[in-house]
N, C-alpha and C. Protein backbone atom coordinates (compact mmCIF):
# COMPACT_ATOMS: atom_id res chain seq x y z
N UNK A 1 17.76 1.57 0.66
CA UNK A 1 18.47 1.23 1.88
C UNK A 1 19.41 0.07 1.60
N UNK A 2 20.79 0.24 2.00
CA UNK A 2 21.62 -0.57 1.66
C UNK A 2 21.75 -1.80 2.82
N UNK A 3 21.27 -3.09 2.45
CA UNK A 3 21.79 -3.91 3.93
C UNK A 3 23.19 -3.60 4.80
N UNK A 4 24.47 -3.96 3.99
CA UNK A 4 25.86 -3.59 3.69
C UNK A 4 25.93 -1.92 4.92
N UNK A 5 25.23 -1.22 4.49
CA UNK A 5 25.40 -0.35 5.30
C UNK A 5 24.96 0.32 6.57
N UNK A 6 23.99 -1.32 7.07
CA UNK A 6 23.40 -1.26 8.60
C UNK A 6 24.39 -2.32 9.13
N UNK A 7 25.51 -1.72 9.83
CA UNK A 7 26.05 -2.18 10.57
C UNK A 7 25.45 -3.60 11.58
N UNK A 8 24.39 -3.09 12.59
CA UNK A 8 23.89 -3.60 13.84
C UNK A 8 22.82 -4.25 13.65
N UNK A 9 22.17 -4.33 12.37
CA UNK A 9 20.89 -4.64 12.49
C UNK A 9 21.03 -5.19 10.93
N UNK A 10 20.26 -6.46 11.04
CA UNK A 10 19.99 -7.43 9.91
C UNK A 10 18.99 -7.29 9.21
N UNK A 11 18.88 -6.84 8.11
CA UNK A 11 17.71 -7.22 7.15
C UNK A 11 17.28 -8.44 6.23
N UNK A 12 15.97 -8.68 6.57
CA UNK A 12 16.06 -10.01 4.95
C UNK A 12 14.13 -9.75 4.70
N UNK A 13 14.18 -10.39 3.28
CA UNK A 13 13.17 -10.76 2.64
C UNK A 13 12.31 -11.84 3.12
N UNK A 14 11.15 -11.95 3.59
CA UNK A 14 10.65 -13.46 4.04
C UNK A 14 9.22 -13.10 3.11
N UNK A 15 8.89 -14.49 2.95
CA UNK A 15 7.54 -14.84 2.49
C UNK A 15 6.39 -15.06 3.87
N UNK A 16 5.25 -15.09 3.96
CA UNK A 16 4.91 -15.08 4.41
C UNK A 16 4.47 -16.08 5.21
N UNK A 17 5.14 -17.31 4.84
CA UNK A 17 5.30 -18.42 6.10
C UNK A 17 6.81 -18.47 6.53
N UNK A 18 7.51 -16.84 6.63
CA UNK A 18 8.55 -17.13 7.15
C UNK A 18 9.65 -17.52 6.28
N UNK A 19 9.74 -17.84 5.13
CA UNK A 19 10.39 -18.52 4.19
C UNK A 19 11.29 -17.63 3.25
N UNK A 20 12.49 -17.32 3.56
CA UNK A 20 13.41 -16.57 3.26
C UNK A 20 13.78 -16.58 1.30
N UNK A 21 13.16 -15.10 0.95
CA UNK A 21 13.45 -15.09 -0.69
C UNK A 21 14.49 -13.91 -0.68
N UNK A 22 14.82 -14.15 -2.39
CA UNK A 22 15.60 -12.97 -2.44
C UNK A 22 15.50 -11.52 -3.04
N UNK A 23 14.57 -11.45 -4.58
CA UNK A 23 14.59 -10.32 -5.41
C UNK A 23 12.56 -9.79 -5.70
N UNK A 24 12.11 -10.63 -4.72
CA UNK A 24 10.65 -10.79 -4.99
C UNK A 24 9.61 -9.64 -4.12
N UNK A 25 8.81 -9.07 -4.62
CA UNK A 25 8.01 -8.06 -3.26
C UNK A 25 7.54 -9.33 -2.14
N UNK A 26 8.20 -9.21 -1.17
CA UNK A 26 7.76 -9.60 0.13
C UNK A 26 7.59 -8.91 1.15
N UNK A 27 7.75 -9.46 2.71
CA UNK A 27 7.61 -9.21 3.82
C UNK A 27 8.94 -8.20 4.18
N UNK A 28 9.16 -6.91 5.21
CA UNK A 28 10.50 -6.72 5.46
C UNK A 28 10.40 -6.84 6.90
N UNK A 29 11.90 -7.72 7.14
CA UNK A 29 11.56 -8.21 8.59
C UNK A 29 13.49 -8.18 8.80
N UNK A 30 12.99 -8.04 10.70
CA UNK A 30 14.03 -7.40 11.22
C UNK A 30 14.51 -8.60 12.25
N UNK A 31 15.66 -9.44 12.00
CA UNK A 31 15.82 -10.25 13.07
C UNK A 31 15.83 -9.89 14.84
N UNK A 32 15.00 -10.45 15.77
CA UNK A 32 14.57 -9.89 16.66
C UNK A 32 15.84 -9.52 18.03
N UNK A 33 16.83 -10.00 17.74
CA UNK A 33 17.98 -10.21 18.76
C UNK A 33 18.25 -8.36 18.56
N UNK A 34 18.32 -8.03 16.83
CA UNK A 34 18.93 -6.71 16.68
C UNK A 34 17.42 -5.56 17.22
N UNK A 35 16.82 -5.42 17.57
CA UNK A 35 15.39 -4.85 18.21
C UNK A 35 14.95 -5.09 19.54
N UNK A 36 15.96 -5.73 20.04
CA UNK A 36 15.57 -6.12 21.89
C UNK A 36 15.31 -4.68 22.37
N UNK A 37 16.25 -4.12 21.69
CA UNK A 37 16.76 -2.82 22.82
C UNK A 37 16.17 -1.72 22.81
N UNK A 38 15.25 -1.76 21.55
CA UNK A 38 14.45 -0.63 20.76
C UNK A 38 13.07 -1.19 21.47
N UNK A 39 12.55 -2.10 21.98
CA UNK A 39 11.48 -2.01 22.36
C UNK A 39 10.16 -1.53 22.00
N UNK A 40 10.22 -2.08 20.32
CA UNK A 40 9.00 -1.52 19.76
C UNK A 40 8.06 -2.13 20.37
N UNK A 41 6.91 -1.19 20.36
CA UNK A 41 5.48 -1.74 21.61
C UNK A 41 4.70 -0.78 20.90
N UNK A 42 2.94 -1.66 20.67
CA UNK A 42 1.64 -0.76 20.58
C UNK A 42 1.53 -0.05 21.77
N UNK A 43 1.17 1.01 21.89
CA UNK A 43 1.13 1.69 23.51
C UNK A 43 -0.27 1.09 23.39
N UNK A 44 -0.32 0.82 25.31
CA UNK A 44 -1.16 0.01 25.64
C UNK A 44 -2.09 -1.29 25.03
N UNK A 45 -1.42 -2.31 24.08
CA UNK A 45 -1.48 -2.86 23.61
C UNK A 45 -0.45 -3.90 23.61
N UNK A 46 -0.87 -4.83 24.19
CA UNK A 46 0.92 -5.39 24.57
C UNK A 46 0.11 -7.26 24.03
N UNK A 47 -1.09 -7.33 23.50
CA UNK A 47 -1.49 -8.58 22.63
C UNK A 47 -0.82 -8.21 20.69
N UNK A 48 -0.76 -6.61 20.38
CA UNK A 48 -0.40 -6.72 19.12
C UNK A 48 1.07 -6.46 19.65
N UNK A 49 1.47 -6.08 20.27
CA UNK A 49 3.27 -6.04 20.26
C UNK A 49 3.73 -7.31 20.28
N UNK A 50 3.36 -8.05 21.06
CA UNK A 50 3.67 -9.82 21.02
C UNK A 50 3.30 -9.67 19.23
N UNK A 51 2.23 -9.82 18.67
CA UNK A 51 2.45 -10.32 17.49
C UNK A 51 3.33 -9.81 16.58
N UNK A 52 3.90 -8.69 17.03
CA UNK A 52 5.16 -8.42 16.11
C UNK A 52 6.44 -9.16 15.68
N UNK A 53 6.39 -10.33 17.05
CA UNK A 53 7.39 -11.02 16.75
C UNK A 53 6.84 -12.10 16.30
N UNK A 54 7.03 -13.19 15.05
CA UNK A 54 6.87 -14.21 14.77
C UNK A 54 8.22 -15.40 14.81
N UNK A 55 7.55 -16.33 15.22
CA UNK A 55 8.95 -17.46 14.65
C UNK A 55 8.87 -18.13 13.67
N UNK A 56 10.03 -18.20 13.09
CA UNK A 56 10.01 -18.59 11.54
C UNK A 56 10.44 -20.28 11.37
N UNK A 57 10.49 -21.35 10.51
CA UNK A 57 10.51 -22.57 10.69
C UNK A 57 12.03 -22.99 11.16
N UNK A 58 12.74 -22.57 10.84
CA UNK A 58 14.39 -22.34 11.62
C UNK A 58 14.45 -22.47 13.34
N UNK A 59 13.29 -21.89 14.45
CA UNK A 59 13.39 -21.59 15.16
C UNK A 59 13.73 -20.07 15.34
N UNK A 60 14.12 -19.32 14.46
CA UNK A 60 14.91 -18.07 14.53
C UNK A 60 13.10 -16.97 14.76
N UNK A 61 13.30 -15.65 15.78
CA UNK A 61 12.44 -15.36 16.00
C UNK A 61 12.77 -13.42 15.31
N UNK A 62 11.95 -13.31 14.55
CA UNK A 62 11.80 -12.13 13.36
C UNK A 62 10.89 -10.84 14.08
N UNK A 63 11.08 -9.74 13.76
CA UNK A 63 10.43 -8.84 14.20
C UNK A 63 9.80 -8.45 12.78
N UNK A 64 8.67 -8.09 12.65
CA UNK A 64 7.27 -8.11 11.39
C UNK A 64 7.59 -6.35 11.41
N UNK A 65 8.35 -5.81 10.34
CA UNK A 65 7.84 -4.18 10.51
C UNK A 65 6.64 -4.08 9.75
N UNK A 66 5.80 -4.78 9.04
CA UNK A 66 4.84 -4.51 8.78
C UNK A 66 4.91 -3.91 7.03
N UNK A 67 5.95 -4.20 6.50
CA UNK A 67 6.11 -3.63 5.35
C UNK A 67 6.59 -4.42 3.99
N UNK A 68 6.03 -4.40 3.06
CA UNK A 68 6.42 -4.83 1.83
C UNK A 68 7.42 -4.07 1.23
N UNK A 69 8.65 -4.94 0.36
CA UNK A 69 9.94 -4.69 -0.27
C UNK A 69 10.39 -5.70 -1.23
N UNK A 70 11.51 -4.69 -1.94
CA UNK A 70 12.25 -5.69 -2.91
C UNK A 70 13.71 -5.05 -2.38
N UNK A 71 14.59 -6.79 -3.24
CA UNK A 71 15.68 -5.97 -2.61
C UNK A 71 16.34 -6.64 -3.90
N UNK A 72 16.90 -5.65 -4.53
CA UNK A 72 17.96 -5.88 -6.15
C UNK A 72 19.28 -6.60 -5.94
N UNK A 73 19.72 -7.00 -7.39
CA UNK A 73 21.06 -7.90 -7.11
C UNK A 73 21.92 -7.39 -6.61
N UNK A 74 22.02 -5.91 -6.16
CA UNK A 74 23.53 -5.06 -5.70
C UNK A 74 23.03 -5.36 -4.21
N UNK A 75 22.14 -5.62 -3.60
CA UNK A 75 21.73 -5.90 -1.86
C UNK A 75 20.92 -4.67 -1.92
N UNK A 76 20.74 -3.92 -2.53
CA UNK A 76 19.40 -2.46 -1.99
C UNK A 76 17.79 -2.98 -1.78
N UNK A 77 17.47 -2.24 -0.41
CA UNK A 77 16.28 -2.95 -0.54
C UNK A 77 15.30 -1.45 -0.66
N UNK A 78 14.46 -1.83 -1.58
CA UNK A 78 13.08 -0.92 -1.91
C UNK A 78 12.05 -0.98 -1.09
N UNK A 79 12.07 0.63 -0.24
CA UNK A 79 10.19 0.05 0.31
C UNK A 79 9.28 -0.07 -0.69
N UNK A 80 7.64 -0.39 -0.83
CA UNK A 80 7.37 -0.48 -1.61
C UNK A 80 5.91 -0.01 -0.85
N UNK A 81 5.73 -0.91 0.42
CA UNK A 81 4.25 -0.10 0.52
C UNK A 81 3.82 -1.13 1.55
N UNK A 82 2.90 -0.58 2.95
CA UNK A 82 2.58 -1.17 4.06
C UNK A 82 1.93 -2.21 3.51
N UNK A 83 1.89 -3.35 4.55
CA UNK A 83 1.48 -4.64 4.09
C UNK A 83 -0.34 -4.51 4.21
N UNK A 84 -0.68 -4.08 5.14
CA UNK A 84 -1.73 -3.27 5.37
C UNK A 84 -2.35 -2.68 4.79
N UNK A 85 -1.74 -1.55 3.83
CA UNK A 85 -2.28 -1.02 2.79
C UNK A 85 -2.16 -1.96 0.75
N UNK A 86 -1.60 -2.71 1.13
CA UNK A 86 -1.30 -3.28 -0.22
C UNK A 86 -2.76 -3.89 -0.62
N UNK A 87 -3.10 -3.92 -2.23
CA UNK A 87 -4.61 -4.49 -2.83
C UNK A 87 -3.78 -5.42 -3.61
N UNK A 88 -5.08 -6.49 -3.23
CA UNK A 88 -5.03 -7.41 -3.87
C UNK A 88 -5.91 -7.61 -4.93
N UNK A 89 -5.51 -8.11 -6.48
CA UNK A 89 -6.44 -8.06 -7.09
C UNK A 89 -6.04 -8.54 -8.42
N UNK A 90 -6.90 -9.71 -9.37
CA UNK A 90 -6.43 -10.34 -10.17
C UNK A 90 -5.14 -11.15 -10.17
N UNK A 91 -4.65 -11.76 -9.27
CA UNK A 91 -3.76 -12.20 -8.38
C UNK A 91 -2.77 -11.68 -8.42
N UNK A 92 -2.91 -10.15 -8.79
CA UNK A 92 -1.60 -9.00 -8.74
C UNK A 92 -1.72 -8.34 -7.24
N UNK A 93 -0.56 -8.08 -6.42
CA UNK A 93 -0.23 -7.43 -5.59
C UNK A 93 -0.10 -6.25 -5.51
N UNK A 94 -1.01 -5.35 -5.52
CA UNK A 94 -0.84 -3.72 -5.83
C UNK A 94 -0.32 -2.78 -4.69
N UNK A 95 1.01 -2.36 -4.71
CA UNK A 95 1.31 -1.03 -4.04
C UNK A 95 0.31 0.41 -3.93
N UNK A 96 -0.62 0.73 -2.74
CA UNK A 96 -1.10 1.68 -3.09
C UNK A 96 -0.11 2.66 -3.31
N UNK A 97 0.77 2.85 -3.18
CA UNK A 97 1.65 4.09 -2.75
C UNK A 97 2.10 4.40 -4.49
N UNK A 98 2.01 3.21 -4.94
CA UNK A 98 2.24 3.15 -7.03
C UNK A 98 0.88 3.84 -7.71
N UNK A 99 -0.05 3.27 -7.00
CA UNK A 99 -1.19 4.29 -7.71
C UNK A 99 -1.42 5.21 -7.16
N UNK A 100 -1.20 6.00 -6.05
CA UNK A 100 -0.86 7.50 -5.57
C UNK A 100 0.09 8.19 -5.98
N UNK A 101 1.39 7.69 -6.49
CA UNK A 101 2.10 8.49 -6.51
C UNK A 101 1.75 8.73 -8.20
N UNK A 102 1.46 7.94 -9.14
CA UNK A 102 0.80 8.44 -10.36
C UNK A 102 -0.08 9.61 -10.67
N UNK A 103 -1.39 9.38 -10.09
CA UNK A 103 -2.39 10.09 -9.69
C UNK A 103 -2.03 11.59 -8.98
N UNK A 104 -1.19 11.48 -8.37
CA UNK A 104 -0.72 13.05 -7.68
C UNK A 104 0.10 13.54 -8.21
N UNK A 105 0.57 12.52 -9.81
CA UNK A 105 1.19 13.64 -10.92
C UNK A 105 0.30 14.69 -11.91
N UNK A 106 -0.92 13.87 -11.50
CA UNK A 106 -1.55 15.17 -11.95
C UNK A 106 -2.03 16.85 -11.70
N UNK A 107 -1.53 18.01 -12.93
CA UNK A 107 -1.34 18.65 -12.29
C UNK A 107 -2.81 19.53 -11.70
N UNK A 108 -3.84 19.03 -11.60
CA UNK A 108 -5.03 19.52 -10.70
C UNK A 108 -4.89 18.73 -9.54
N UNK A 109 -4.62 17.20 -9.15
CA UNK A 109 -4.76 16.39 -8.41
C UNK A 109 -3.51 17.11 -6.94
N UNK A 110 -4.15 17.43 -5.47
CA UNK A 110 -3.40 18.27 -4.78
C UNK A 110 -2.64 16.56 -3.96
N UNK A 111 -3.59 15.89 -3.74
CA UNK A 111 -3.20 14.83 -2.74
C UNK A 111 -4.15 13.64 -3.02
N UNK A 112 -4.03 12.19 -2.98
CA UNK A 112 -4.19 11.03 -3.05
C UNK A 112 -4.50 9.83 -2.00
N UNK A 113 -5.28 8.86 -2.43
CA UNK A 113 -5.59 7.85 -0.90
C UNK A 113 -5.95 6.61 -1.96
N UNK A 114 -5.38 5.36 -2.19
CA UNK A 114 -5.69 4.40 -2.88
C UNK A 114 -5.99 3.29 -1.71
N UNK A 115 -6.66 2.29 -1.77
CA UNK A 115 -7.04 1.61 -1.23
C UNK A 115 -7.89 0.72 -1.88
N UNK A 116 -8.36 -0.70 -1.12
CA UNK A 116 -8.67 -1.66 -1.64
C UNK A 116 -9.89 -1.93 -0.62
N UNK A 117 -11.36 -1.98 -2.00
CA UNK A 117 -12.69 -2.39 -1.05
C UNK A 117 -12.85 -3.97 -1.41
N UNK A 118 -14.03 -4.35 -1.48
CA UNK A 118 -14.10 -6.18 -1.34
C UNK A 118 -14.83 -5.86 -2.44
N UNK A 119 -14.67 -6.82 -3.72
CA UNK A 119 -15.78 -6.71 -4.60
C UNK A 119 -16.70 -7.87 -4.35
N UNK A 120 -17.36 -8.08 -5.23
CA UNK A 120 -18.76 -9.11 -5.60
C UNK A 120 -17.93 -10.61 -5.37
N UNK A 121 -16.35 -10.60 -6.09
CA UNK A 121 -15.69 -12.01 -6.01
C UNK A 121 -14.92 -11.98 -4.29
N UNK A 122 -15.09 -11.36 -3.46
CA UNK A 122 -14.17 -11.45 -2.49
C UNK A 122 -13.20 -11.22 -2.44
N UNK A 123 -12.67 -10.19 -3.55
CA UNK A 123 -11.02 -9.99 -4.03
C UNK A 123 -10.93 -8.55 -3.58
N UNK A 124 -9.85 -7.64 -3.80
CA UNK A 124 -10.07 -6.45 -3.75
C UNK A 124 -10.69 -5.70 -5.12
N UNK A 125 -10.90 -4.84 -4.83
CA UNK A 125 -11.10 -3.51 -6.23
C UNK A 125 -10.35 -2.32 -5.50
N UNK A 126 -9.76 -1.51 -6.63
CA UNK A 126 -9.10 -0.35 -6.13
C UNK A 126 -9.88 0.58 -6.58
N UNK A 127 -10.03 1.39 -5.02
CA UNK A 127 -10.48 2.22 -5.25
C UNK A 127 -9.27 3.23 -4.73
N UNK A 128 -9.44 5.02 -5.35
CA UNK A 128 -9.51 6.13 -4.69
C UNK A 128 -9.65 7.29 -4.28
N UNK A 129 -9.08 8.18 -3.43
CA UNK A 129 -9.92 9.15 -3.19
C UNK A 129 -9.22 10.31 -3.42
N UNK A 130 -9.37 11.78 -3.50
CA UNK A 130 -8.59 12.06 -4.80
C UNK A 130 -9.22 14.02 -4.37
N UNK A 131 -8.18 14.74 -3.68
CA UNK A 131 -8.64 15.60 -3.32
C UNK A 131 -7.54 16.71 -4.62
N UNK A 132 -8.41 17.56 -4.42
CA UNK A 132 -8.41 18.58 -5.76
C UNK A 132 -7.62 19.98 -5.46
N UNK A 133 -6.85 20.27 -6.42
CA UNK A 133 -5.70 21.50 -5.75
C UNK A 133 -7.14 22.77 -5.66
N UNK A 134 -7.06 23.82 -4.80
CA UNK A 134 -8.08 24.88 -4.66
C UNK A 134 -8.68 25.57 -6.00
N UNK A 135 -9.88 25.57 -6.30
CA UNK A 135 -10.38 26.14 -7.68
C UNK A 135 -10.52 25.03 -8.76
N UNK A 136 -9.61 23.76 -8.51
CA UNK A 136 -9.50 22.89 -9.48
C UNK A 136 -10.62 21.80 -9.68
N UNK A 137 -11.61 21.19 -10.53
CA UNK A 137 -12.00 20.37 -11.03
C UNK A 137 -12.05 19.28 -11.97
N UNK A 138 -12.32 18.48 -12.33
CA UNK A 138 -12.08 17.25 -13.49
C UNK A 138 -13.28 16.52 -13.25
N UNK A 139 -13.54 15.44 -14.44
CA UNK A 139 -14.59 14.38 -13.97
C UNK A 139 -13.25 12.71 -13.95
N UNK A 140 -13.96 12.22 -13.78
CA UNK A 140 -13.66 11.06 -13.21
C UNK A 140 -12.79 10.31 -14.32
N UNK A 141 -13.41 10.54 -15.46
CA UNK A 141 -12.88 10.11 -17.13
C UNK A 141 -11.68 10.93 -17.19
N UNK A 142 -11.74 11.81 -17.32
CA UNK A 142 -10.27 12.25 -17.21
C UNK A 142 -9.26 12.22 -16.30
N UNK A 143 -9.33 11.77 -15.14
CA UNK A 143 -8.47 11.01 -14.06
C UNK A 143 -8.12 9.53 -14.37
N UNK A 144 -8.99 9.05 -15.15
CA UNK A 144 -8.67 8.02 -15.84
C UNK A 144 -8.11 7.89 -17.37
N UNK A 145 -8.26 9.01 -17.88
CA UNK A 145 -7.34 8.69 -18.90
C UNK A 145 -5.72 9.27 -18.85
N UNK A 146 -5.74 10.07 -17.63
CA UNK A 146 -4.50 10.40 -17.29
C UNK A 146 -3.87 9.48 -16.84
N UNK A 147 -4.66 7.83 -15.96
CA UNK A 147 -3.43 7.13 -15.55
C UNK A 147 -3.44 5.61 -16.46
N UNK A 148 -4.12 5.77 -17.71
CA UNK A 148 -3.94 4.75 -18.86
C UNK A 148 -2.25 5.38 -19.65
N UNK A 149 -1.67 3.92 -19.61
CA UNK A 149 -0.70 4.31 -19.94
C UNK A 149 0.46 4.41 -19.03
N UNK A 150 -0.27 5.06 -17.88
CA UNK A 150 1.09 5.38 -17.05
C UNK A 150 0.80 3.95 -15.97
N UNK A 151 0.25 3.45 -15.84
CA UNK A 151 -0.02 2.41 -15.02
C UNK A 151 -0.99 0.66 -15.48
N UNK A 152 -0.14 -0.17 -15.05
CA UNK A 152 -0.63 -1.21 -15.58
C UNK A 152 -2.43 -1.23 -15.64
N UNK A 153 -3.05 -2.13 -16.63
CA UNK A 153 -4.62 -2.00 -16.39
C UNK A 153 -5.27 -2.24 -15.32
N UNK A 154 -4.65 -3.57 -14.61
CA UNK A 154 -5.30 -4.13 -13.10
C UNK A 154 -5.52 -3.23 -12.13
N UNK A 155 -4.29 -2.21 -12.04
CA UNK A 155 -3.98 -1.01 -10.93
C UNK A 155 -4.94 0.16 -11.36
N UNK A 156 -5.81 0.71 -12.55
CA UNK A 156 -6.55 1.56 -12.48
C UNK A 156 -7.50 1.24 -12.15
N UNK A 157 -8.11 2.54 -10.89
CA UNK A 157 -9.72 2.57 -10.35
C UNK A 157 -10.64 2.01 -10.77
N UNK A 158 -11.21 1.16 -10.29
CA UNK A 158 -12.48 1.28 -10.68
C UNK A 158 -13.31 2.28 -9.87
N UNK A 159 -13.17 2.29 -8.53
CA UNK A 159 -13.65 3.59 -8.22
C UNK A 159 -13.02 5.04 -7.42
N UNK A 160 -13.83 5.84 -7.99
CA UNK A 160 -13.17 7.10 -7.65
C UNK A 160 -13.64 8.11 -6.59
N UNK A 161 -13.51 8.59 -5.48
CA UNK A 161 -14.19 9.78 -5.22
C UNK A 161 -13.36 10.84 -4.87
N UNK A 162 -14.09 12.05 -5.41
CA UNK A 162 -13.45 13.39 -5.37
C UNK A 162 -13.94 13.82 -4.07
N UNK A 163 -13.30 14.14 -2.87
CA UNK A 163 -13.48 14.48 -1.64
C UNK A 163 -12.81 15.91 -0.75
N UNK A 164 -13.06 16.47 -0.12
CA UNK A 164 -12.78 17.83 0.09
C UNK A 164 -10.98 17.73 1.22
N UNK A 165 -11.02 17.00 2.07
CA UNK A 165 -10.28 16.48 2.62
C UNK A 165 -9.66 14.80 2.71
N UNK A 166 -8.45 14.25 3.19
CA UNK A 166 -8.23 13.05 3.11
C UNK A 166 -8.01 12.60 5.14
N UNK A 167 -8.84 12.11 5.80
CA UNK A 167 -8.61 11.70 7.35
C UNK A 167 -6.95 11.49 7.66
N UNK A 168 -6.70 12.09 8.75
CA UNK A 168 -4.87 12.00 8.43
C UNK A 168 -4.94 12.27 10.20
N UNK A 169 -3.52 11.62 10.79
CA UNK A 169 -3.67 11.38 12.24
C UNK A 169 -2.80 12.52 12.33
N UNK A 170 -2.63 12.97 13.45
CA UNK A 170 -1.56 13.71 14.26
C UNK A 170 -0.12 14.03 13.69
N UNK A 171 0.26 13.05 13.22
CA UNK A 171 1.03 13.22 12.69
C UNK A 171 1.21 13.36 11.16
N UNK A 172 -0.18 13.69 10.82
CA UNK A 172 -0.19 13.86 8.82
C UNK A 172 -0.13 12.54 7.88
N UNK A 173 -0.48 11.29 8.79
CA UNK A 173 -0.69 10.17 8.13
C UNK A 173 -1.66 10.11 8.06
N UNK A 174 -2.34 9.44 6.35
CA UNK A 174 -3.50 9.17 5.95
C UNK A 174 -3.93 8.18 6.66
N UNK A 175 -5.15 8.41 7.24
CA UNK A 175 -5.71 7.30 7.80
C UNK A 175 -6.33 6.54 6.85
N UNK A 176 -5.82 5.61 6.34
CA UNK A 176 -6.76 4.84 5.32
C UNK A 176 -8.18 3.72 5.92
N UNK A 177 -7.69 3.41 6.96
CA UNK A 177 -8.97 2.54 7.62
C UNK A 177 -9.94 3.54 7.64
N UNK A 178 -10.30 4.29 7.73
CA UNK A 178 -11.58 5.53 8.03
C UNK A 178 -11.74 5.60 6.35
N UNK A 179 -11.38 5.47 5.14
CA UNK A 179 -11.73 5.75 3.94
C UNK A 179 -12.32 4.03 3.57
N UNK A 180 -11.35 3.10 4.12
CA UNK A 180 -12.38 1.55 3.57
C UNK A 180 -13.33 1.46 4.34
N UNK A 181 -13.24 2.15 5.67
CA UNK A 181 -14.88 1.70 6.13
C UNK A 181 -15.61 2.71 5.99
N UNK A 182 -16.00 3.57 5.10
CA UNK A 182 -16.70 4.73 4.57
C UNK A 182 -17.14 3.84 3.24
N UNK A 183 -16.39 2.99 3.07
CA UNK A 183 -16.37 2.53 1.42
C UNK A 183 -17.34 3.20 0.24
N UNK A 184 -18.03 2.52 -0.31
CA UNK A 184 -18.05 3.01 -1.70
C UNK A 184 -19.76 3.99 -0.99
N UNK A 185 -19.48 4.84 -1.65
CA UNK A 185 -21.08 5.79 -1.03
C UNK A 185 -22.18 6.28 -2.26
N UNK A 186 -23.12 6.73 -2.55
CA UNK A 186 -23.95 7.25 -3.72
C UNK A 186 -23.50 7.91 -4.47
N UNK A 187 -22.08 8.91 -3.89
CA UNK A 187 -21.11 9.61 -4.78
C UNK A 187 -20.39 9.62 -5.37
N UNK A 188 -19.82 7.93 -4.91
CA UNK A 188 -18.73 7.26 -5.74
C UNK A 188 -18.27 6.84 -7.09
N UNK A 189 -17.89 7.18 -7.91
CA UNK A 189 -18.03 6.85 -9.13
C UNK A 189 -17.13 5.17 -9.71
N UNK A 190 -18.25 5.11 -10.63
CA UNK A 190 -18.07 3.27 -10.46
C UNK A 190 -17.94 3.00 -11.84
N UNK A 191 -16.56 2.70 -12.04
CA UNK A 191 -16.06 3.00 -14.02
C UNK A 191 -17.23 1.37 -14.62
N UNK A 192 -17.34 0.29 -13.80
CA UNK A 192 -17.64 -0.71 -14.22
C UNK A 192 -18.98 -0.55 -14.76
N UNK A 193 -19.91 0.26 -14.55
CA UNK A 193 -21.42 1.01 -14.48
C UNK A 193 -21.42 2.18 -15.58
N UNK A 194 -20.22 2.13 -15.84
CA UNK A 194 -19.91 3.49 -17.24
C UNK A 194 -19.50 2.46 -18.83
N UNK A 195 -19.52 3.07 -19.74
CA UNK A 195 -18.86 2.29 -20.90
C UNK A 195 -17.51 2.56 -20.76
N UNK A 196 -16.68 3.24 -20.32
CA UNK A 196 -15.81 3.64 -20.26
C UNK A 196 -14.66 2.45 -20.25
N UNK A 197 -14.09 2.65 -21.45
CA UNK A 197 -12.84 0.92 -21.51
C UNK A 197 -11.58 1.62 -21.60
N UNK A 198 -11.38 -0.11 -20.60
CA UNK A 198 -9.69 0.01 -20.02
C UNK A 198 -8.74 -0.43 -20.96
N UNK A 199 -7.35 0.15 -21.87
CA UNK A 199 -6.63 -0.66 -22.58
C UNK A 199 -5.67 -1.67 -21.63
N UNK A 200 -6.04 -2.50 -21.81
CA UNK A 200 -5.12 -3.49 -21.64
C UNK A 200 -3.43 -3.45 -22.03
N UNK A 201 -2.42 -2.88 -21.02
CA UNK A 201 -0.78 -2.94 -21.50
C UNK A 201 -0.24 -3.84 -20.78
């Protein structure tokens, strides 16, 4: 998305006290003067629609879309992945949408759900869930050696589950809150509990 080529409506990068960067994964936020008119609102929820707007130390008041981005030296800005859904972990910032879209290059793998549970340190662990094209099977080791290599070490699973369906709303969005609070179950496979080693790239 080109700034340059939204006429009416302002884009910028903020950190998360509000603090305006330029080429870094941050916050994407919509100055609130250009969104009066659009009237984004939680239906029946009008305590989280107020929090959509924050004010930033300027006085200037921002509308929160809720999304992480980069934006390159030509002005393009990259989505990258709901702020909501992003894992945290080893003080790396993980895009689930980077370890799904890996994972669903595989060609048994039909569809994907990455997400972040709480480990033992209070940090995240990535886990995910990992539904199988019809007839198709794998074990868990080989889902993992398919994404060594293609993905930094921090960002591969530690856990995995192979599941028949992925929870998805009305409109075909993964519900990921219904998969972290299911979290890790007796079926789950848990690479840390295996010998199974990660190369380090």
């Amino acid at each position: 998305m080109r700034k340059d080529n939204l006429k009416r409506i302002k884009l910028y990068l903020y950190s998360k006290y509000c603090k305006r960067v330029k080429e870094k994964l941050s916050l994407f936020l919509v100055r609130e003067s250009e969104v009066e008119q659009r009237k984004v609102k939680y239906f029946k929820d009008e305590k989280a629609s107020e929090n959509l707007i924050q004010v930033g130390k300027d006085g200037q008041k921002w509308f929160h879309t809720g999304d992480l981005a980069t934006k390159d030296k030509d002005g393009w800005f990259y989505f990258v992945d709901r702020k909501k859904d992003s894992i945290r972990r080893r003080g790396e910032n993980i895009a689930s949408f980077s370890i799904e879209k890996i994972v669903n290059l595989h060609d048994k793998v039909l569809e994907s759900a990455a997400y972040g549970v709480k480990s033992e340190l209070g940090e995240d662990e990535v886990m995910v869930a990992v539904v199988m094209k019809p007839g198709e099977s794998m074990t868990p080791e080989e889902l993992l050696d398919f994404c060594q290599g293609k993905m930094a070490y921090f960002m591969i699973p530690r856990y995995i589950d192979f599941v028949g369906k992925l929870p998805k709303s009305e409109v075909h969005r993964i519900m990921k809150r219904f998969l972290k609070e299911r979290g890790i179950t007796e079926a789950t496979y848990d690479r840390e509990k295996t010998d199974y080693q990660i190369k380090r790239i």
